[in-house]
Protein backbone atom coordinates (compact mmCIF):
# COMPACT_ATOMS: atom_id res chain seq x y z
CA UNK A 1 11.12 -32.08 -29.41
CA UNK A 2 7.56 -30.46 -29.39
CA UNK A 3 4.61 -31.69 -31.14
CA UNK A 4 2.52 -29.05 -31.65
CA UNK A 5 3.73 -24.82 -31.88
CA UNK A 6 0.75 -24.20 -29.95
CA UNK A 7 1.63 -26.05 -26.70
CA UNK A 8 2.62 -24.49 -23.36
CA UNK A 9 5.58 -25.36 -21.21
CA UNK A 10 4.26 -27.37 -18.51
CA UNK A 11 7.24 -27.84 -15.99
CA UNK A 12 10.99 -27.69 -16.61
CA UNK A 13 14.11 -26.95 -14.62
CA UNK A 14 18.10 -25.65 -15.19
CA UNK A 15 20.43 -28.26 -14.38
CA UNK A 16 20.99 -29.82 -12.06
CA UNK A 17 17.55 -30.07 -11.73
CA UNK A 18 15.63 -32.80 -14.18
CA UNK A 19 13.87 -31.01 -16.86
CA UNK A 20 10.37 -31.99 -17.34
CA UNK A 21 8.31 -31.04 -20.19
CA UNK A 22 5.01 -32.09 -20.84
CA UNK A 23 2.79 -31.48 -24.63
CA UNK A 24 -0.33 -29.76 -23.67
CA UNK A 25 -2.70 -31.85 -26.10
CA UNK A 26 -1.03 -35.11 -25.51
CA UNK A 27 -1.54 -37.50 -23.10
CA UNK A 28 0.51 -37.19 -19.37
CA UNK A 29 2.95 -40.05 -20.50
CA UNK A 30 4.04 -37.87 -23.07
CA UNK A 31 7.08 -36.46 -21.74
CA UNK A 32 10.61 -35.33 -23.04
CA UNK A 33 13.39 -36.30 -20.74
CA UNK A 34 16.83 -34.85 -22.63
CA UNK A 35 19.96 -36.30 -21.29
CA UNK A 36 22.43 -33.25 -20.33
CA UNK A 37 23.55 -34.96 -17.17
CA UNK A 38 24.34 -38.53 -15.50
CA UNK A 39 21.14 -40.25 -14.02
CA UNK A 40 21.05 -39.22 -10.22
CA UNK A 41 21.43 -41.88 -8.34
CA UNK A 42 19.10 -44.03 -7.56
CA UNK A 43 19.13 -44.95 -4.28
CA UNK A 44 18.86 -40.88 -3.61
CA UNK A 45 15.53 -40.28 -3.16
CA UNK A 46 13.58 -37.41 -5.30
CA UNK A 47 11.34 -34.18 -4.06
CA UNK A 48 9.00 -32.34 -6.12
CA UNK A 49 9.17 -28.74 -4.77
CA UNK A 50 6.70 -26.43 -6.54
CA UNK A 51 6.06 -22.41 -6.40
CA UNK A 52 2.65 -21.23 -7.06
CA UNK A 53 2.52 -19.01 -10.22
CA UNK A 54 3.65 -15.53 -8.77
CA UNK A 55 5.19 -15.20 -12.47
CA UNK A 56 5.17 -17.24 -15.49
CA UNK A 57 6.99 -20.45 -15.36
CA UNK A 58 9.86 -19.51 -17.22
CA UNK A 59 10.20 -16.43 -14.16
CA UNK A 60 9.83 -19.11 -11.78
CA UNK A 61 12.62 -21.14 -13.26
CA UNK A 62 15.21 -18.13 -13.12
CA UNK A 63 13.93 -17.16 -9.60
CA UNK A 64 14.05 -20.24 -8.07
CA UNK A 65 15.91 -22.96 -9.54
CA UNK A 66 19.20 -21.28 -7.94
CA UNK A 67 17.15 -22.03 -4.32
CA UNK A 68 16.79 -25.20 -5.76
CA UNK A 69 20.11 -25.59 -6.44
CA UNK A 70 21.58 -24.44 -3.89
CA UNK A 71 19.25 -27.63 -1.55
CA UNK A 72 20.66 -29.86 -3.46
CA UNK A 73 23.96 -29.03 -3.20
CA UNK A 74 23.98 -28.59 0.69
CA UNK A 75 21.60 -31.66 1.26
CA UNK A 76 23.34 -34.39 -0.89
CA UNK A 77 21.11 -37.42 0.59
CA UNK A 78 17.77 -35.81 -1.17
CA UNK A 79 17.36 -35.05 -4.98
CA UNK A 80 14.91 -31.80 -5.29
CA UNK A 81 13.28 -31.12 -8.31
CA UNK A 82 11.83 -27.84 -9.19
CA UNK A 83 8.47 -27.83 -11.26
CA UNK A 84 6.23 -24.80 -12.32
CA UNK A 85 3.02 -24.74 -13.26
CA UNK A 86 1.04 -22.58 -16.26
CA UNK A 87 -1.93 -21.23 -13.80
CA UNK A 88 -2.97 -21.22 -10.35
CA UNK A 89 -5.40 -23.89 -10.96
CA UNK A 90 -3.23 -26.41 -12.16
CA UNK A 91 -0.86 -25.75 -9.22
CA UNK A 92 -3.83 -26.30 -6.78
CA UNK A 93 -5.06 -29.30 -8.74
CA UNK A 94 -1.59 -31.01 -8.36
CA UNK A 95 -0.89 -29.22 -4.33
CA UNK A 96 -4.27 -30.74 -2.77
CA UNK A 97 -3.54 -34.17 -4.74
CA UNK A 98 0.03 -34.17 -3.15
CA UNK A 99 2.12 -34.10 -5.84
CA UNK A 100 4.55 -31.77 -4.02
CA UNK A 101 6.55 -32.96 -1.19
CA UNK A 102 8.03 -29.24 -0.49
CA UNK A 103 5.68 -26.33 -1.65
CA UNK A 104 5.85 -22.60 -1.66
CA UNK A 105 1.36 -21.88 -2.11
CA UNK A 106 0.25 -18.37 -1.52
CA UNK A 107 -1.44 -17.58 1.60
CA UNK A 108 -4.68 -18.71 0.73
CA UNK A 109 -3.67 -22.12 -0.85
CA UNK A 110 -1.12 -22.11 2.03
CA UNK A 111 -4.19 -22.86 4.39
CA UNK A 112 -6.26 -25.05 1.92
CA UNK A 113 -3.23 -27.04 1.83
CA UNK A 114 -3.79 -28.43 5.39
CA UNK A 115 -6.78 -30.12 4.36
CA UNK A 116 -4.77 -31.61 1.74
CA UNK A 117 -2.16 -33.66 4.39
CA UNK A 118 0.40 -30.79 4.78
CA UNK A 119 1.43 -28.70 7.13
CA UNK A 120 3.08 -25.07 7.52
CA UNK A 121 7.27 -24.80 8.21
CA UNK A 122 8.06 -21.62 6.91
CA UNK A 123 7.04 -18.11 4.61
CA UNK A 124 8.29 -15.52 2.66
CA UNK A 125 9.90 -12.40 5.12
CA UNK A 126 8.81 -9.04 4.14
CA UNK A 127 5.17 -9.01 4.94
CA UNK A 128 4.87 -5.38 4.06
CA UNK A 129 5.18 -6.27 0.61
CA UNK A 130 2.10 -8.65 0.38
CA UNK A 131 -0.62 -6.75 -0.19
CA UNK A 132 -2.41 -5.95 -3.63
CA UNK A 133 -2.12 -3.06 -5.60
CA UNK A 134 -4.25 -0.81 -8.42
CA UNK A 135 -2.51 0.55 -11.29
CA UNK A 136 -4.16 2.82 -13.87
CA UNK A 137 -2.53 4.29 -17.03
CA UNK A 138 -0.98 7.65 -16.23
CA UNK A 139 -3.16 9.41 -18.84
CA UNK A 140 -6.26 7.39 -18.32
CA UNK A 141 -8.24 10.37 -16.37
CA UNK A 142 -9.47 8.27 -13.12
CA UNK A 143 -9.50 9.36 -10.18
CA UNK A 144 -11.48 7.97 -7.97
CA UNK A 145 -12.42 4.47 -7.50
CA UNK A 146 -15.71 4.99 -8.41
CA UNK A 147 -14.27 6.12 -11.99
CA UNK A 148 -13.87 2.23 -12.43
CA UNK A 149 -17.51 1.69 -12.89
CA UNK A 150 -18.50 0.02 -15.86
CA UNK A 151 -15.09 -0.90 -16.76
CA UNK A 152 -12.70 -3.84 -17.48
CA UNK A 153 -10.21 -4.89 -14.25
CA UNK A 154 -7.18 -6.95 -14.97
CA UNK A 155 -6.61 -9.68 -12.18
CA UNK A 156 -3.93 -12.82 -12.18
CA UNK A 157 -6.35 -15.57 -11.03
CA UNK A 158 -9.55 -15.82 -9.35
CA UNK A 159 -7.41 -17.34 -6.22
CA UNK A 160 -4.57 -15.58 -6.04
CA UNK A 161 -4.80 -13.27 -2.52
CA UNK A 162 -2.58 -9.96 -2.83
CA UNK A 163 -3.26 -9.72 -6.48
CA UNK A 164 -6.95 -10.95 -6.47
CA UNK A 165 -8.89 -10.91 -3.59
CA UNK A 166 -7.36 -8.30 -1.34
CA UNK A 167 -7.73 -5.64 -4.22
CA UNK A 168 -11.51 -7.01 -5.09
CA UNK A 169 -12.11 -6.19 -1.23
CA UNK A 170 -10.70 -2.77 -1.21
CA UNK A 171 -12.96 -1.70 -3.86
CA UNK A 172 -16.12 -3.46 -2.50
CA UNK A 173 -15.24 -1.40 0.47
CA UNK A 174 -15.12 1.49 -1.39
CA UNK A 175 -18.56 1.63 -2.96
CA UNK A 176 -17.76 -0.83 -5.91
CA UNK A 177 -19.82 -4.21 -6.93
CA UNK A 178 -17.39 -6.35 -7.85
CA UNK A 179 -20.03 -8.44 -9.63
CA UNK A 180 -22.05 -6.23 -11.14
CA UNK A 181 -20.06 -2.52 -11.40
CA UNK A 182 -17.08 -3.83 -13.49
CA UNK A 183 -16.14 -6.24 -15.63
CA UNK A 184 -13.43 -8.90 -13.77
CA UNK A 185 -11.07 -9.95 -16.18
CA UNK A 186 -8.81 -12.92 -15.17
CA UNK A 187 -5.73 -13.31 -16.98
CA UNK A 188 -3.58 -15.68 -16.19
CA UNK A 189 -0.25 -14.29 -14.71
CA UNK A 190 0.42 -11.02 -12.84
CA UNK A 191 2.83 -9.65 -15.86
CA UNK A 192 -0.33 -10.16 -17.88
CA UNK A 193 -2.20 -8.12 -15.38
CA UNK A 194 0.15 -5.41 -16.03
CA UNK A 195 0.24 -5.44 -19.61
CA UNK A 196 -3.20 -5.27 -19.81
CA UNK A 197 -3.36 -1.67 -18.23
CA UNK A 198 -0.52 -0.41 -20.23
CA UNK A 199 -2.07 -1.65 -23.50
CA UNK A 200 -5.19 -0.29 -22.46
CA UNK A 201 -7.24 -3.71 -22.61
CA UNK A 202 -8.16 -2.59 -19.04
CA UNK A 203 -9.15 0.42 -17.15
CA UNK A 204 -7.27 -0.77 -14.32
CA UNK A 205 -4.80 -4.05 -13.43
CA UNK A 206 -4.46 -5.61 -9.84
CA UNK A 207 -1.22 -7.14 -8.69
CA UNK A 208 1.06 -7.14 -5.34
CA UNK A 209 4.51 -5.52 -5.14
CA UNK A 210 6.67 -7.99 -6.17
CA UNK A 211 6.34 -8.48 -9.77
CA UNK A 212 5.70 -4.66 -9.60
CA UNK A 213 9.40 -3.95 -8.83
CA UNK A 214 10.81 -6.20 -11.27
CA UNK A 215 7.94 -4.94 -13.68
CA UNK A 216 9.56 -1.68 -13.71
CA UNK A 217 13.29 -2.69 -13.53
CA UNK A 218 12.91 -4.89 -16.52
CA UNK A 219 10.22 -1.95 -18.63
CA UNK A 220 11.14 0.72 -17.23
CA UNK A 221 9.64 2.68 -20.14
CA UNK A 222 6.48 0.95 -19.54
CA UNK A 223 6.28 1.45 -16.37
CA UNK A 224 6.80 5.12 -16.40
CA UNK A 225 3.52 5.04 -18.16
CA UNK A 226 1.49 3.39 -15.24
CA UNK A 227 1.03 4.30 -11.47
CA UNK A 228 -0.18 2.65 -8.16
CA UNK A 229 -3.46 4.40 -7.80
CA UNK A 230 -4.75 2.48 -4.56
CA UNK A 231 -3.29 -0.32 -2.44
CA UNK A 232 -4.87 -2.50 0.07
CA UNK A 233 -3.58 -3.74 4.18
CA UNK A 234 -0.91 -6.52 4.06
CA UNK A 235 -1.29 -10.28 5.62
CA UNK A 236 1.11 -12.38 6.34
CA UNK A 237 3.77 -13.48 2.61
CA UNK A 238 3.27 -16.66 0.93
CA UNK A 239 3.91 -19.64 2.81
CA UNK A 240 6.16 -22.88 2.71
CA UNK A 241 4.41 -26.47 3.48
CA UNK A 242 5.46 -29.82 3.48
CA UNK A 243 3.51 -32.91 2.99
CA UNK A 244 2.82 -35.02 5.93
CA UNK A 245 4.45 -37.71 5.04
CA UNK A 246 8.04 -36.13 4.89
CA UNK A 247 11.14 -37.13 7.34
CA UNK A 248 11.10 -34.18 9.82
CA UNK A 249 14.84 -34.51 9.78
CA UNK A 250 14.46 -33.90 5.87
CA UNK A 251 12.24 -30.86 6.33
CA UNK A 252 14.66 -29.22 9.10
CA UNK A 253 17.61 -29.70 6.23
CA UNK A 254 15.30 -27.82 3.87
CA UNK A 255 14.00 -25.14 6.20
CA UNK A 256 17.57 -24.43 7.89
CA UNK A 257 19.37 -23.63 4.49
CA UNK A 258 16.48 -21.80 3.52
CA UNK A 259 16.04 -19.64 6.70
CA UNK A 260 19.83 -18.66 6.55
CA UNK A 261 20.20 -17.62 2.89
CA UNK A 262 20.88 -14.38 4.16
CA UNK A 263 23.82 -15.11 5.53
CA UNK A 264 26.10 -16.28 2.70
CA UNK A 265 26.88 -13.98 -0.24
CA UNK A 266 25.66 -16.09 -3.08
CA UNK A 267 22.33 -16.55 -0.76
CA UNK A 268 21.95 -12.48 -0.67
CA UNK A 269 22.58 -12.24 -4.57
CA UNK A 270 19.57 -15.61 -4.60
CA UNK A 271 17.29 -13.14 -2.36
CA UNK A 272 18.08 -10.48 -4.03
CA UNK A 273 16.60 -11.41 -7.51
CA UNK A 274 13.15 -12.23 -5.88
CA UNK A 275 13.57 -9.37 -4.71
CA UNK A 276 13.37 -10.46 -0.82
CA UNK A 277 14.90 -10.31 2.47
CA UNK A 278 14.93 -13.74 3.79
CA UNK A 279 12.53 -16.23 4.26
CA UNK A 280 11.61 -17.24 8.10
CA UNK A 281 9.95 -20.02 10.26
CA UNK A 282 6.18 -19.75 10.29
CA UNK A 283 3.07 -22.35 11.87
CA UNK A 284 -0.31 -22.95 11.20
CA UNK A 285 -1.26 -19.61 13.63
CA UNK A 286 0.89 -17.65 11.55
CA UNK A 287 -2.09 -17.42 9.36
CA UNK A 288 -5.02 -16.97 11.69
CA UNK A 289 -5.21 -13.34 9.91
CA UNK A 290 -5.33 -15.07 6.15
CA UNK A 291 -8.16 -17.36 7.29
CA UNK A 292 -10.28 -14.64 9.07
CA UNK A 293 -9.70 -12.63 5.59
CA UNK A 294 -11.03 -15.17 3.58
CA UNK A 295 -13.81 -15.26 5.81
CA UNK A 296 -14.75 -11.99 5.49
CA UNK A 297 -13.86 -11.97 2.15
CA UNK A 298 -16.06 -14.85 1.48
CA UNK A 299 -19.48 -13.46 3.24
CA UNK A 300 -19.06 -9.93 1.66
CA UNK A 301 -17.81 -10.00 -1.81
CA UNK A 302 -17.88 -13.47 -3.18
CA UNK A 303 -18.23 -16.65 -1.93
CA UNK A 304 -15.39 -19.26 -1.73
CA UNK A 305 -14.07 -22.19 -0.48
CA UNK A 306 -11.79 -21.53 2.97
């Protein structure tokens, strides 16, 4: 089934969705396809619908593919496919190409995306929960921020808004350098992030509250050893787009059983999991307060695209 030990798990989905897996060091046509289901039909046209890496892939797949599923099985003239991808750059590399018809990009690939020929439907609820926090080890001795001089800072990706950018701000408004004071350590996922501080890699990790809360549900012991030392202002929660192209009668299938998973039992045990309230309608003005952060964030503490 896999070529190589060393490989990562590109994309792949829980029935009914198609599972796609793709070998790392081998060309893009090499792909496994395993037959566990009959062919969907194919005069039932398919939609790619891909979440940015909040947690690793195989996360993703638990958290999501019941969302998923749950299209599919309300919207029987569209086949959605769920794919993950290993890092934030190869989920913007295959968002501003396209590949996605349905997409659910954090807030700051949520407004690249426009340039990209999508536009905005929907976000994640809860906006007090997206904003970035600072954990330290328990016993580590810091106080204050500017304790963190000269030390290591654990960070999912350099794009990734609650868990990246909006903590790099806080401390460059508290008297910290981000690009010369401490070292900025990138690591690929927010769990990462986390393990870094507890295993003392880092003085101090960066994520948002999210994979926080199911950090400490599923490590509790772990967890008791870390604490949220500071914690930036919220913005508006990760967005939902759709590519241009789409059937607007498609996209108000997918956006009206999304919007009312609330409202049916197995939708609140769905939410739930996330752990979220609901997800709502949004537009492109719903993140005029994401753009004017970036281009703050931008001018002040490092430059990037916005």
């Amino acid at each position: 089934m896999f070529r190589s030990l060393s490989c990562h798990i590109n994309t792949y989905v829980v029935l009914p969705i198609v599972i796609l897996l793709s070998a790392c060091s081998e060309s893009a046509d090499s792909t496994y396809h395993p037959t566990l289901a009959p062919k969907q039909a194919q005069h039932t046209p398919e939609y790619i619908v891909g979440i940015h890496p909040l947690h690793n892939p195989q996360r993703l797949m638990e958290l999501y593919g019941p969302i998923v599923d749950d299209l599919n099985a309300a919207i029987p003239t569209a086949h959605f496919i769920l794919e993950t991808s290993r890092s934030y750059a190869e989920f913007e590399k295959k968002l501003y190409a396209g590949h996605f018809a349905f997409a659910m990009p954090n807030p700051y690939q949520t407004v690249m995306s426009l340039k990209h020929g999508y536009h905005i439907f929907g976000k994640m609820g809860d906006d007090a929960d997206f904003r970035g926090i600072i954990l330290i080890r328990r016993d580590s001795g810091i106080q204050k921020v500017s304790d963190l001089q000269g030390k290591a800072v654990s960070y999912p990706a350099p794009t990734a808004l609650a868990a990246t950018m909006m903590p790099q701000y806080y401390l460059h408004t508290h008297g910290i350098n981000v690009n010369h004071d401490i070292e900025n350590r990138y690591v690929g996922s927010q769990e990462s992030s986390l393990e870094n501080v507890f295993r003392g890699h880092v003085a101090a990790g960066a994520t948002w509250p999210v994979p926080w809360k199911l950090y400490t549900k599923e490590h509790p012991e772990k967890a008791s050893q870390l604490e949220v030392k500071w914690q930036t202002n919220t913005l508006p929660n990760n967005g939902w787009v759709v590519r241009n192209d789409i059937p607007i009668s498609l996209t108000t299938q997918f956006s009206q059983r999304l919007f009312s998973l609330q409202d049916r039992p197995s939708g609140k045990v769905i939410l739930a999991r996330l752990p979220l309230t609901h997800f709502e309608a949004a537009t492109d003005k719903t993140y005029q307060p994401v753009r004017d952060f970036l281009a703050v964030f931008s001018a002040s503490v490092r430059e990037i695209e916005h």
